[in-house]
C-alpha atoms as a PDB file:
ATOM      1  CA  UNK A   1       0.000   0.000   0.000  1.00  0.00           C
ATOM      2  CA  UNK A   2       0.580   3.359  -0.624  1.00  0.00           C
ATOM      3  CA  UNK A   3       1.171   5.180   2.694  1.00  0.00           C
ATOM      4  CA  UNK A   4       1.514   8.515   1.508  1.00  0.00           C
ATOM      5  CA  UNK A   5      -1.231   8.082  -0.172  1.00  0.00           C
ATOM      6  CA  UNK A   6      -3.255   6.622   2.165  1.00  0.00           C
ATOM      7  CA  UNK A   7      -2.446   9.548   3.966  1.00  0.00           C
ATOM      8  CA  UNK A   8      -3.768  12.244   1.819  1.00  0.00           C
ATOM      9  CA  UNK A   9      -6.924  10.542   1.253  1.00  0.00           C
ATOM     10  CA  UNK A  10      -7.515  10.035   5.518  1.00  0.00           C
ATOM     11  CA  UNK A  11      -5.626  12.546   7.587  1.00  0.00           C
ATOM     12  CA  UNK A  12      -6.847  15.959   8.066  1.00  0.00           C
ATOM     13  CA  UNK A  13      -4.959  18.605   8.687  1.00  0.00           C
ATOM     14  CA  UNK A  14      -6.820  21.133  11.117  1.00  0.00           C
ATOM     15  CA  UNK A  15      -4.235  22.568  13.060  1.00  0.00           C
ATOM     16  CA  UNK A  16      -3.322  26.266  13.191  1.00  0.00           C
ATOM     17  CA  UNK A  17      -1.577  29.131  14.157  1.00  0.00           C
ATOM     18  CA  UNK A  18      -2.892  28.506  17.816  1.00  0.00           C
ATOM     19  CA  UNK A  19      -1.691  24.806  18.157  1.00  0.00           C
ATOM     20  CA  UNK A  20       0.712  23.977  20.964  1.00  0.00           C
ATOM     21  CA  UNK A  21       3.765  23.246  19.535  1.00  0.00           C
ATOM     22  CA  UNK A  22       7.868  23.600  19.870  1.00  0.00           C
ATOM     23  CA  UNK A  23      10.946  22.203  18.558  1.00  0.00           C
ATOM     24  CA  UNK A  24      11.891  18.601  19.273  1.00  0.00           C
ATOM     25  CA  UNK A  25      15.360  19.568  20.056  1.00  0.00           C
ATOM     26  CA  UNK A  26      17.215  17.781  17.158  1.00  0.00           C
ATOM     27  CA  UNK A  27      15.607  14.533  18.668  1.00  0.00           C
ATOM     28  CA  UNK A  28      14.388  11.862  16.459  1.00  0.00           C
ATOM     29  CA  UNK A  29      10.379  10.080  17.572  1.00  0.00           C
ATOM     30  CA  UNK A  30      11.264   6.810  18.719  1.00  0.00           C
ATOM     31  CA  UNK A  31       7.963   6.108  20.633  1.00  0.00           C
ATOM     32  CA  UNK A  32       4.554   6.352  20.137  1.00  0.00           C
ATOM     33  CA  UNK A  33       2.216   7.642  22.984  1.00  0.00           C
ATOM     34  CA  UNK A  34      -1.951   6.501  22.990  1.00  0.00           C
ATOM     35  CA  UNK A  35      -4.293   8.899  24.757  1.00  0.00           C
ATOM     36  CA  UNK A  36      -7.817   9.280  25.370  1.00  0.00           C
ATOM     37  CA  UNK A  37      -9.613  12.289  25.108  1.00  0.00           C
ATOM     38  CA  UNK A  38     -11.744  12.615  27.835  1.00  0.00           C
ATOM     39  CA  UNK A  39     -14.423  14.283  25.323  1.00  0.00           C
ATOM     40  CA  UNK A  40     -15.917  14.603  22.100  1.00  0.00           C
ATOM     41  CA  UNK A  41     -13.596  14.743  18.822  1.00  0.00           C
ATOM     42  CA  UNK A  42     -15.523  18.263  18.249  1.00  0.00           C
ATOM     43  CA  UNK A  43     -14.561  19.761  21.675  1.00  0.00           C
ATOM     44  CA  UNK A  44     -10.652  18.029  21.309  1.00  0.00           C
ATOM     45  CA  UNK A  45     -10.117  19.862  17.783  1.00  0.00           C
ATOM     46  CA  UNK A  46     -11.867  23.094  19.563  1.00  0.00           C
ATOM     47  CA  UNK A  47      -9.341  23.023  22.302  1.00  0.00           C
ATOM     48  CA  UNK A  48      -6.146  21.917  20.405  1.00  0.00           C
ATOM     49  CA  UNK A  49      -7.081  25.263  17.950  1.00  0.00           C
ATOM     50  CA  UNK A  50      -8.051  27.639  20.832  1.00  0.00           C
ATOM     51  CA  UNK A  51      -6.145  31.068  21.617  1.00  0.00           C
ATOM     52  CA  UNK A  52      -7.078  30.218  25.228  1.00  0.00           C
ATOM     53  CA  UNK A  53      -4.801  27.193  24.937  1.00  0.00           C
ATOM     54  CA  UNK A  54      -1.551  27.931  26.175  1.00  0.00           C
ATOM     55  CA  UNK A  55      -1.095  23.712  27.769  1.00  0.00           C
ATOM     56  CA  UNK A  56      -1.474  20.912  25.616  1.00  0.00           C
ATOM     57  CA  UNK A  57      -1.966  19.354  21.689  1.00  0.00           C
ATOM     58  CA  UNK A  58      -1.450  16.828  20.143  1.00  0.00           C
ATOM     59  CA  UNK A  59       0.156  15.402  16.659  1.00  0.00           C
ATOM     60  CA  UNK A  60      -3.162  13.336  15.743  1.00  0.00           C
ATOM     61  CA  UNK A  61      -6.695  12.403  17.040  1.00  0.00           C
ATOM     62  CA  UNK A  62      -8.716   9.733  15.761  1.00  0.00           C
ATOM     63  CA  UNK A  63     -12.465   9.827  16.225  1.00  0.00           C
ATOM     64  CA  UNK A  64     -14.655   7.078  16.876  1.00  0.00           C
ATOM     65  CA  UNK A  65     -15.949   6.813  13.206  1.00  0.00           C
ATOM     66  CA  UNK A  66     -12.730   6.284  12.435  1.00  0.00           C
ATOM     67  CA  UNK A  67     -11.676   9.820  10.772  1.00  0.00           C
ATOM     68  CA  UNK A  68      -8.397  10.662  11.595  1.00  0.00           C
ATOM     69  CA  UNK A  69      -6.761  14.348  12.454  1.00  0.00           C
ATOM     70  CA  UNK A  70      -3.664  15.810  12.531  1.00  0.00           C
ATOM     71  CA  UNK A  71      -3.129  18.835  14.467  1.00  0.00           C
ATOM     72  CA  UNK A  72       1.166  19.227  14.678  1.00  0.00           C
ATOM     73  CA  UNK A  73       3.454  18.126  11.870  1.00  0.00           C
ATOM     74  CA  UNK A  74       5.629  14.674  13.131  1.00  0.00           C
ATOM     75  CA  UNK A  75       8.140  17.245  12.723  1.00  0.00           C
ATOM     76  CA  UNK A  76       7.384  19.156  15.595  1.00  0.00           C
ATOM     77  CA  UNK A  77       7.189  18.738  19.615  1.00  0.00           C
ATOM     78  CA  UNK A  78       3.483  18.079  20.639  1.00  0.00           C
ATOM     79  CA  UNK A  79       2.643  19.193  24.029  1.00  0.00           C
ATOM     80  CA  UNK A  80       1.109  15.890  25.014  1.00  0.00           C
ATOM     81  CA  UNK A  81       3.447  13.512  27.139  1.00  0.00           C
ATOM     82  CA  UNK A  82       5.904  16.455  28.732  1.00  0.00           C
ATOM     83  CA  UNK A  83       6.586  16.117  32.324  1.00  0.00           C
ATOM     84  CA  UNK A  84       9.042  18.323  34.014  1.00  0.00           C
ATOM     85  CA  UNK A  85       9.413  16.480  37.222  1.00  0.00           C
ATOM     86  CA  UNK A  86       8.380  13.373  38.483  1.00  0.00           C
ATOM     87  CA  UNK A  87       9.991  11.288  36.276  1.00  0.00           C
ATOM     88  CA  UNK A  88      10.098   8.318  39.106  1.00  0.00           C
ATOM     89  CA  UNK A  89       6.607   7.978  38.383  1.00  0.00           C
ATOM     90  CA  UNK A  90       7.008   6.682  34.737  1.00  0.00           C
ATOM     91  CA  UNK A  91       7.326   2.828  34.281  1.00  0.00           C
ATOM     92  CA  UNK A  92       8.458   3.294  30.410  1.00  0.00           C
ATOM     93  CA  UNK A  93      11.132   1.415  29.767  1.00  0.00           C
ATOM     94  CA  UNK A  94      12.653   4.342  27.364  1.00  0.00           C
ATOM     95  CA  UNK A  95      11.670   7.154  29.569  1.00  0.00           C
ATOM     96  CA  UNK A  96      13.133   5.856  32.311  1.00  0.00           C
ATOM     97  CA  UNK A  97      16.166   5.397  30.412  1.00  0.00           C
ATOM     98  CA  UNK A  98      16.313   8.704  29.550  1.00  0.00           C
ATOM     99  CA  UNK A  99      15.620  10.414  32.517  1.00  0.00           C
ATOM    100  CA  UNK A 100      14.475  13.813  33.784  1.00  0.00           C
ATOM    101  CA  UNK A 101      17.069  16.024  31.260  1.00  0.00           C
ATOM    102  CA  UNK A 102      14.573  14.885  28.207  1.00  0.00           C
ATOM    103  CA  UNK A 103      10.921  16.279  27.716  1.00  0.00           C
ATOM    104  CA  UNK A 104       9.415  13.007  26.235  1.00  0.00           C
ATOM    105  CA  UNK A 105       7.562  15.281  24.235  1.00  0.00           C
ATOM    106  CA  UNK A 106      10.891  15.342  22.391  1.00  0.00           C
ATOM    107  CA  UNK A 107      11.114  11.768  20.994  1.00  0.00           C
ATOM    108  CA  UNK A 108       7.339  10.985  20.852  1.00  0.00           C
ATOM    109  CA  UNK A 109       4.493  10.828  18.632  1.00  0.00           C
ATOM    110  CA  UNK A 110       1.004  11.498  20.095  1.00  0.00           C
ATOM    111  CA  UNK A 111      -2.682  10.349  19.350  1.00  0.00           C
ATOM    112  CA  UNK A 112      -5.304  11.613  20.998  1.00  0.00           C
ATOM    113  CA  UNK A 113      -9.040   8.905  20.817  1.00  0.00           C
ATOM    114  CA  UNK A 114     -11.920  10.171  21.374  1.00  0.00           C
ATOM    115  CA  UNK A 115     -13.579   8.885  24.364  1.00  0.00           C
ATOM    116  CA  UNK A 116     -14.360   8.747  27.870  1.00  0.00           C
ATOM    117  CA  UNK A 117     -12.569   6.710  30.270  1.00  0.00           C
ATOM    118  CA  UNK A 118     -15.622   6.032  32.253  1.00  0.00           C
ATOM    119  CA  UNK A 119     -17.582   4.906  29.699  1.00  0.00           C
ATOM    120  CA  UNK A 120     -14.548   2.673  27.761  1.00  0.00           C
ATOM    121  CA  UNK A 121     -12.313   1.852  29.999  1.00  0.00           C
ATOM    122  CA  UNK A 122      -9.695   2.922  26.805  1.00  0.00           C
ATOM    123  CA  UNK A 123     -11.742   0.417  24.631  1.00  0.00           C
ATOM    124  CA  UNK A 124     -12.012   1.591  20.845  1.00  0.00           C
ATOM    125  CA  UNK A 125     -14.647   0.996  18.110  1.00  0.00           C
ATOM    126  CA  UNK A 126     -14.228  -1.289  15.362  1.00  0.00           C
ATOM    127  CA  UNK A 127     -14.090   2.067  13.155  1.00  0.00           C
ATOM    128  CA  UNK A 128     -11.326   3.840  15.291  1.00  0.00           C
ATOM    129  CA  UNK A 129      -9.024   0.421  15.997  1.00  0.00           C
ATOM    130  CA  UNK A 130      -8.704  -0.242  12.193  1.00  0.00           C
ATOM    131  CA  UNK A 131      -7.550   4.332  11.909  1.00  0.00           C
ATOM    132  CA  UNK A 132      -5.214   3.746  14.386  1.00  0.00           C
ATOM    133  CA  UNK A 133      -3.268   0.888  13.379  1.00  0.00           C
ATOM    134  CA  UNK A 134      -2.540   2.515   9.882  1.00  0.00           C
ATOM    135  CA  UNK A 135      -2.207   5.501  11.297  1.00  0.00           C
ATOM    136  CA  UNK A 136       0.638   3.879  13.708  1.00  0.00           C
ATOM    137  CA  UNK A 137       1.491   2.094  10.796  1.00  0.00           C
ATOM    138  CA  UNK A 138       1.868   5.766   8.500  1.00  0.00           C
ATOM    139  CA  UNK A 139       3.567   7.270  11.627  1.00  0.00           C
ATOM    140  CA  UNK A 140       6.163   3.979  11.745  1.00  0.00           C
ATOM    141  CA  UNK A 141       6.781   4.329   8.154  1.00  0.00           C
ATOM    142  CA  UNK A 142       7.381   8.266   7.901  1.00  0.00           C
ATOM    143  CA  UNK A 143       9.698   8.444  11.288  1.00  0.00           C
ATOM    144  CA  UNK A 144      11.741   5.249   8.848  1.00  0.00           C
ATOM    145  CA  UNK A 145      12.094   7.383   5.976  1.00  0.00           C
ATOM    146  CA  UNK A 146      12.242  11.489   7.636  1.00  0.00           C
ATOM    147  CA  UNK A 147      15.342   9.810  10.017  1.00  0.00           C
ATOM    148  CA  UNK A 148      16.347   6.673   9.530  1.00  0.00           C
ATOM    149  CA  UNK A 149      15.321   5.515  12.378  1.00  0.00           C
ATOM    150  CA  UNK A 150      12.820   2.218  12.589  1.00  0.00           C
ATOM    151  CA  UNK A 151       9.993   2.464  15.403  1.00  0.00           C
ATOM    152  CA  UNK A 152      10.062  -1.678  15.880  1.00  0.00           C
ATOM    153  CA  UNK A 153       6.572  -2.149  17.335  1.00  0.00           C
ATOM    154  CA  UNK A 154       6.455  -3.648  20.440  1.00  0.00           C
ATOM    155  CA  UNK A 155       5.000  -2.872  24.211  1.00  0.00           C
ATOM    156  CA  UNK A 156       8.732  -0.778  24.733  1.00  0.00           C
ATOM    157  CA  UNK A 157       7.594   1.669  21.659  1.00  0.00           C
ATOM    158  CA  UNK A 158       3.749   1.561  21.826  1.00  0.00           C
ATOM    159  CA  UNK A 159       2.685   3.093  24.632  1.00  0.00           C
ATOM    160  CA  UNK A 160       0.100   4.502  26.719  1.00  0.00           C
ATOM    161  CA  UNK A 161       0.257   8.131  28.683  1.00  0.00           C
ATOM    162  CA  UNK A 162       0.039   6.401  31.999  1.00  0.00           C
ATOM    163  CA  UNK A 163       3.560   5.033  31.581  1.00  0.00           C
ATOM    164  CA  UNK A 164       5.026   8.101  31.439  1.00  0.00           C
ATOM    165  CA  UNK A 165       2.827   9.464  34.208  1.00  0.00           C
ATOM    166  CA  UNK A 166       1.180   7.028  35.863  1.00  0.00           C
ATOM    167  CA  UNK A 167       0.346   9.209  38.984  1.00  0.00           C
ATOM    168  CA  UNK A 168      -1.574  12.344  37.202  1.00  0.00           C
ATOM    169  CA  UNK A 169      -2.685   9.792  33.952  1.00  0.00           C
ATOM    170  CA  UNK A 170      -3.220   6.384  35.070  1.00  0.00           C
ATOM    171  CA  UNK A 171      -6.303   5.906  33.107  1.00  0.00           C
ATOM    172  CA  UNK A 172      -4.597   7.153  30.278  1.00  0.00           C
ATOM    173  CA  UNK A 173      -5.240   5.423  27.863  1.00  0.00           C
ATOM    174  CA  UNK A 174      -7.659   2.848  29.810  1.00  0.00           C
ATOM    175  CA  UNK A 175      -7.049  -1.306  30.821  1.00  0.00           C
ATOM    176  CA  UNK A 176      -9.098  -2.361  27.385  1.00  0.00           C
ATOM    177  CA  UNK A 177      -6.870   0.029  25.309  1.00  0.00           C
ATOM    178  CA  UNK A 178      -5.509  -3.138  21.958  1.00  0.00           C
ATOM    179  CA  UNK A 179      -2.314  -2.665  22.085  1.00  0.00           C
ATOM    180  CA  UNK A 180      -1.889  -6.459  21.633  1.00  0.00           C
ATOM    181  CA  UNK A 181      -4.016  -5.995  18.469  1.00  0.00           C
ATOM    182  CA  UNK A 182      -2.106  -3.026  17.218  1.00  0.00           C
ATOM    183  CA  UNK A 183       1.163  -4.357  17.500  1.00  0.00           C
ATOM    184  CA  UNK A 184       0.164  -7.411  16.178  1.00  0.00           C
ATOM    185  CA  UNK A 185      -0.855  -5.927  12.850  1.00  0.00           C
ATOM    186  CA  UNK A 186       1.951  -3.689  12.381  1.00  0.00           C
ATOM    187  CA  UNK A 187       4.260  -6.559  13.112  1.00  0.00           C
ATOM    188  CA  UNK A 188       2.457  -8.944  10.474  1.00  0.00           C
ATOM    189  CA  UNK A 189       1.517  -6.293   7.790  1.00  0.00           C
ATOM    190  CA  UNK A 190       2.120  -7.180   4.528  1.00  0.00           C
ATOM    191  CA  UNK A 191       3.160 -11.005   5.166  1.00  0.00           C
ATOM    192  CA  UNK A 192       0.207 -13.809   4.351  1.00  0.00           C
ATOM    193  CA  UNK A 193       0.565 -15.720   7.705  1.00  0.00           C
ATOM    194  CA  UNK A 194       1.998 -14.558  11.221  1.00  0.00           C
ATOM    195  CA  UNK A 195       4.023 -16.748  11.729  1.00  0.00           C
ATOM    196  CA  UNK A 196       6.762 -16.620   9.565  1.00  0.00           C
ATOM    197  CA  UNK A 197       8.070 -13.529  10.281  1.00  0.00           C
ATOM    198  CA  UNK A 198      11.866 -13.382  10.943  1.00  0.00           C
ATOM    199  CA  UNK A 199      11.703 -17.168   9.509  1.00  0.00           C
ATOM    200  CA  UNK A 200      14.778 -17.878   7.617  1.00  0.00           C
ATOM    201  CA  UNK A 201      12.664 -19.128   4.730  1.00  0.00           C
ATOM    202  CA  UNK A 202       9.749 -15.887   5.200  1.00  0.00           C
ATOM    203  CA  UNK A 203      10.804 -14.878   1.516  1.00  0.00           C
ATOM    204  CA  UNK A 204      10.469 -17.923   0.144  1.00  0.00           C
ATOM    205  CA  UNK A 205       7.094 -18.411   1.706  1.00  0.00           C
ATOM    206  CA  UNK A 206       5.645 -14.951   0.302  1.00  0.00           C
ATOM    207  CA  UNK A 207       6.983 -16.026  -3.033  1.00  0.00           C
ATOM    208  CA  UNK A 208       5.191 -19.512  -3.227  1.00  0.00           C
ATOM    209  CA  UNK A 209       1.962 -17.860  -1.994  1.00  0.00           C
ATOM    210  CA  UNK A 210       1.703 -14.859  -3.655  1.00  0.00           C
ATOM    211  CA  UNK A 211       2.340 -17.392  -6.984  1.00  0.00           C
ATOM    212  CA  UNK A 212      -0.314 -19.483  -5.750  1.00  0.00           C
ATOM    213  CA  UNK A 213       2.014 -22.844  -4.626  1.00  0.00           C
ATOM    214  CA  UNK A 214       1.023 -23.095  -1.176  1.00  0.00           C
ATOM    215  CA  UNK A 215      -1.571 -21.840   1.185  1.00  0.00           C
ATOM    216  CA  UNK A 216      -1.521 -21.614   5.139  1.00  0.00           C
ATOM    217  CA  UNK A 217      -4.308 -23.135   7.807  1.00  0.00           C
ATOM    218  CA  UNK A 218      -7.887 -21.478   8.535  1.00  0.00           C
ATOM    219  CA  UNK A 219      -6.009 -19.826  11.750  1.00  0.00           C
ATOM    220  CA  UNK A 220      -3.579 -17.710   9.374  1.00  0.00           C
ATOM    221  CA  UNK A 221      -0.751 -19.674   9.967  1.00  0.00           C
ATOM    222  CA  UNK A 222       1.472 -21.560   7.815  1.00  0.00           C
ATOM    223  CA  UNK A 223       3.008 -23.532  10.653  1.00  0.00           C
ATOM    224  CA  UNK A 224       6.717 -23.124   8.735  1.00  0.00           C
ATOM    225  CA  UNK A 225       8.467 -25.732  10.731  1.00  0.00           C
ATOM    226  CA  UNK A 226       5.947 -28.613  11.057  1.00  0.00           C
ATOM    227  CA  UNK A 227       6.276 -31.714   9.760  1.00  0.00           C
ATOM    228  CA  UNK A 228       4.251 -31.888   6.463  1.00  0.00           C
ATOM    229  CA  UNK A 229       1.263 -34.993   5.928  1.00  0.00           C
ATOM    230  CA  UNK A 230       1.427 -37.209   2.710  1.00  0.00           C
ATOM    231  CA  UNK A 231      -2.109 -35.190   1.895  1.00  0.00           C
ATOM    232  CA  UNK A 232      -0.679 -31.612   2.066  1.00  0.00           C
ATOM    233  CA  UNK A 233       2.595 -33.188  -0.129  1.00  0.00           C
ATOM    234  CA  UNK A 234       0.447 -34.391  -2.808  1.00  0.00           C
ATOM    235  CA  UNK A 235      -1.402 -31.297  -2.502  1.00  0.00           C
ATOM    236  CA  UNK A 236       1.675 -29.118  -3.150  1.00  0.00           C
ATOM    237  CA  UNK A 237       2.880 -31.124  -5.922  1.00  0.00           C
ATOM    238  CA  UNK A 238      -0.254 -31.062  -7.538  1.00  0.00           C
ATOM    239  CA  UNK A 239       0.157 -26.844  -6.882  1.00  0.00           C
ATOM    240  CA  UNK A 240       3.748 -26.625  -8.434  1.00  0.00           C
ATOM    241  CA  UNK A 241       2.593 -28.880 -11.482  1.00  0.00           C
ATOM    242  CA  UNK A 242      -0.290 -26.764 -12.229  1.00  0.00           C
ATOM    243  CA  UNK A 243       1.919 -23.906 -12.161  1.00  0.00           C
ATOM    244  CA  UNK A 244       4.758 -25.430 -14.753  1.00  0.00           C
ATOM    245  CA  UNK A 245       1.512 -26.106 -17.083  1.00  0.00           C
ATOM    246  CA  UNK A 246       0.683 -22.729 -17.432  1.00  0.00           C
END
């Protein structure tokens, strides 16, 4: 897929000349931090635009019908996961690392979703969990080619607000926030089964299914190491003859 794209034809741009937002310091993202919004999408973009905002943005929000916004370029600092002092609080492996000398706002990528803790307990719709994992997916894929630098998804780079700040955000953002289910996609995007990734023979897998030799199990996995039956060897010969009479 086309990311870029992708990206023209589902993020908005809609932030402006009031947006929160500073230099990151010559510091490259190299995690991304989940929110939620406490509110509507309408009353986030009001406040992330507003004169009277002098505290907070944030580089995207994603709505619960599954429109996507962006109010600060990935090129600048959003003012979404700073903390100035209590940096004993966080439980971010990177943050931690870093310590209390770096704003985290400096080497992080924000999204805001709309909702109310209260109400989702950081749970998403159907509409706004298929946004955000392209959108981390976009986000992953621009930080690669603007720096160099690849966000490998994981639970050390995907993150939630409450492990930077777990004492002022600890419902940020909420227990039934999928970050299993986002990181899961962006780890097995692009490859027909998930569980040949890193596989010394993935390649050669992606080859023989995309020219229609072999196909996986109803589970969407190929199971790359198992021993194969004499009905899935005839089954593949068959497969590989049909393909040398064409």
């Amino acid at each position: 897929m086309d990311l870029k794209a992708w990206a023209q034809q589902n993020i908005q741009f809609v932030g402006n000349s009031y947006t929160n937002k500073s230099s990151r310091n010559q510091r490259i993202p190299e995690i991304i931090v989940n929110h939620i919004s406490e509110g509507s999408m309408s009353s986030m973009i009001s406040w992330f635009t507003s004169p009277n905002n002098k505290v907070s943005s944030a580089h995207f929000g994603v709505s619960k019908t599954g429109k996507i916004y962006q109010f600060v370029a990935i090129e600048d600092c959003a003012w979404a996961n700073g903390l100035t002092s209590g940096i004993e609080n966080a439980t971010a492996e990177l943050v931690l690392k870093k310590g209390e000398s770096e704003n985290p706002n400096w080497y992080s990528v924000s999204i805001e979703h709309e909702g109310v803790w209260s109400e989702t307990k950081g749970a998403l719709t159907p509409e706004q969990l298929e946004a955000t994992k392209m959108l981390h997916l976009y986000i992953i894929e621009y930080v690669k080619e603007k720096y160099g630098h690849e966000i490998v998804p994981s639970r050390k780079t995907i993150i939630g607000h409450h492990e930077i700040d777990k004492s002022q955000r600890a419902n940020c953002p909420g227990e039934l926030f999928p970050y299993r289910e986002i990181i899961d996609f962006l780890t097995y995007y692009g490859l027909p089964f998930k569980d040949i990734k890193g596989h010394w023979a993935e390649d050669l897998i992606v080859s023989a299914y995309e020219q229609g030799i072999i196909k996986g199990y109803h589970d969407g996995t190929f199971r790359p190491d198992a021993p194969m039956s004499r009905a899935e060897g005839v089954a593949l010969a068959m497969a590989v003859l049909n393909k040398l009479k064409k």
